[in-house]
C-alpha atoms as a PDB file:
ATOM      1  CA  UNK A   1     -50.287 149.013  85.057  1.00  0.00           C
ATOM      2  CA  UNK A   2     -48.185 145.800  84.939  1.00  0.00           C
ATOM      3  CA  UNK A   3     -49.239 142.907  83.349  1.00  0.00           C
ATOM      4  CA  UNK A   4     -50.052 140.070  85.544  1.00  0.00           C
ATOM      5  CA  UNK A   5     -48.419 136.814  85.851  1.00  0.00           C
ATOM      6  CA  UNK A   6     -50.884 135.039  84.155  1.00  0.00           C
ATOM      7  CA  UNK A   7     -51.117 137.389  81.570  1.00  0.00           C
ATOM      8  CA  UNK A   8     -47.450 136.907  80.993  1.00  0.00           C
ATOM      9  CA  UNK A   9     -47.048 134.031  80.928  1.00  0.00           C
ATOM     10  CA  UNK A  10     -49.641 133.682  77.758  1.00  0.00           C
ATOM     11  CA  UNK A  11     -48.085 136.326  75.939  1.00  0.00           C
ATOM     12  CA  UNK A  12     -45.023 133.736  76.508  1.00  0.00           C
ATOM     13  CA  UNK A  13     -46.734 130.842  75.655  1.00  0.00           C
ATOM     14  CA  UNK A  14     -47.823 132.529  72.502  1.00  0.00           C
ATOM     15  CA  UNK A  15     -44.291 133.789  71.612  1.00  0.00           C
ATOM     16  CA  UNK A  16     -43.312 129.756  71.594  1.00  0.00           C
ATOM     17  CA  UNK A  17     -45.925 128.639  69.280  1.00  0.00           C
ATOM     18  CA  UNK A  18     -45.196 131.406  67.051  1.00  0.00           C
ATOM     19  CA  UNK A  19     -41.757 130.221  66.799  1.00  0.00           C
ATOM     20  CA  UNK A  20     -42.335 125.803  66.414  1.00  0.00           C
ATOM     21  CA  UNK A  21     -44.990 127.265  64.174  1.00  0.00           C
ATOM     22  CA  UNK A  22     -41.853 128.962  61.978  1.00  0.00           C
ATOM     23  CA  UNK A  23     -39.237 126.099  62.721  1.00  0.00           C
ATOM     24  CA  UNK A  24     -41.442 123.169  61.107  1.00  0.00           C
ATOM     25  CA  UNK A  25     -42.569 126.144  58.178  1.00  0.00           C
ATOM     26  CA  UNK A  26     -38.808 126.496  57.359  1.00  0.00           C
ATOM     27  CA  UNK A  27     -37.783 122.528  58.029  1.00  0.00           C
ATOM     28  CA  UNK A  28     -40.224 121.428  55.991  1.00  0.00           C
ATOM     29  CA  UNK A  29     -40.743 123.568  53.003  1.00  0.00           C
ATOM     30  CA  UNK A  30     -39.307 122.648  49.716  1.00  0.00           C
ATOM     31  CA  UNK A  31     -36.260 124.763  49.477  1.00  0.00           C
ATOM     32  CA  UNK A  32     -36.477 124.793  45.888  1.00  0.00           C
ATOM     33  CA  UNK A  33     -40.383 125.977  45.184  1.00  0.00           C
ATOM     34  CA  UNK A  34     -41.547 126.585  49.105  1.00  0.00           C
ATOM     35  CA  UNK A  35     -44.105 124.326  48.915  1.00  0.00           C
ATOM     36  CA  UNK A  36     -45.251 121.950  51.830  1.00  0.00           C
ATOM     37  CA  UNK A  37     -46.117 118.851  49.761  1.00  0.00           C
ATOM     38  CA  UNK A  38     -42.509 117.244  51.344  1.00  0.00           C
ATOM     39  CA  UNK A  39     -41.717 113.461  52.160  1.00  0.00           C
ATOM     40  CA  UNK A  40     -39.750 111.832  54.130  1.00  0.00           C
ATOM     41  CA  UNK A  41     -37.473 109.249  52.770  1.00  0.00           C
ATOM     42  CA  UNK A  42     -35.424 106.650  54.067  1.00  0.00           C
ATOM     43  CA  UNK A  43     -32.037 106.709  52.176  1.00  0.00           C
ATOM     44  CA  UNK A  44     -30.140 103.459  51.002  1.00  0.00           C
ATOM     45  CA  UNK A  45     -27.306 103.710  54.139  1.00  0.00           C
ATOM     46  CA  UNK A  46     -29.947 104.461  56.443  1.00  0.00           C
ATOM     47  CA  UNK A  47     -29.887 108.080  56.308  1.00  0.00           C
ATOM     48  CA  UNK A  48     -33.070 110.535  56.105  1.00  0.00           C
ATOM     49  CA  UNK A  49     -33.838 112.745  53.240  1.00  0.00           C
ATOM     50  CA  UNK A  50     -36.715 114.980  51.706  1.00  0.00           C
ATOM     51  CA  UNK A  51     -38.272 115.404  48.494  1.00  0.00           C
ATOM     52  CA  UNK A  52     -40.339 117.834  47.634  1.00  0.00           C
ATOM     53  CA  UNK A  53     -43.972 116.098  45.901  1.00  0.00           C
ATOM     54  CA  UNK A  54     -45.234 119.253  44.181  1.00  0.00           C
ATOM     55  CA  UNK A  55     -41.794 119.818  42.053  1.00  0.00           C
ATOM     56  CA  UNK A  56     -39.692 116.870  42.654  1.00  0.00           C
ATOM     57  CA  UNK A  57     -36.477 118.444  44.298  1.00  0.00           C
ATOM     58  CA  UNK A  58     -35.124 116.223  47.019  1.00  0.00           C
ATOM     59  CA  UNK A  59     -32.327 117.231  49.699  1.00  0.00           C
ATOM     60  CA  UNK A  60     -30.745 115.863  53.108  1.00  0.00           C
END
């Protein structure tokens, strides 16, 4: 039997979170040890970069 709409349309809505959920994982983990102790830093021409608090690696 088909699903219905509504149905559907959670199984969509479920696919999407899945996927933020992933983005931010990947964005911000430290690249260098995976961990998710990361800041945010304001760089001296304005720019934004991360360092990683659990191991100390930064990146842009």
């Amino acid at each position: 039997m088909p699903a219905s709409i509504f149905e559907e349309a959670d199984r969509l809505s479920e696919a999407a979170a899945v996927r933020e959920r992933a983005a931010l994982r990947t964005l911000f983990n430290c690249p260098s040890c995976g961990s998710a102790h990361v800041a945010q830093v304001l760089g001296d021409n304005g720019g934004v970069s991360y360092v990683c608090t659990a191991c100390g690696h930064s990146w842009s």
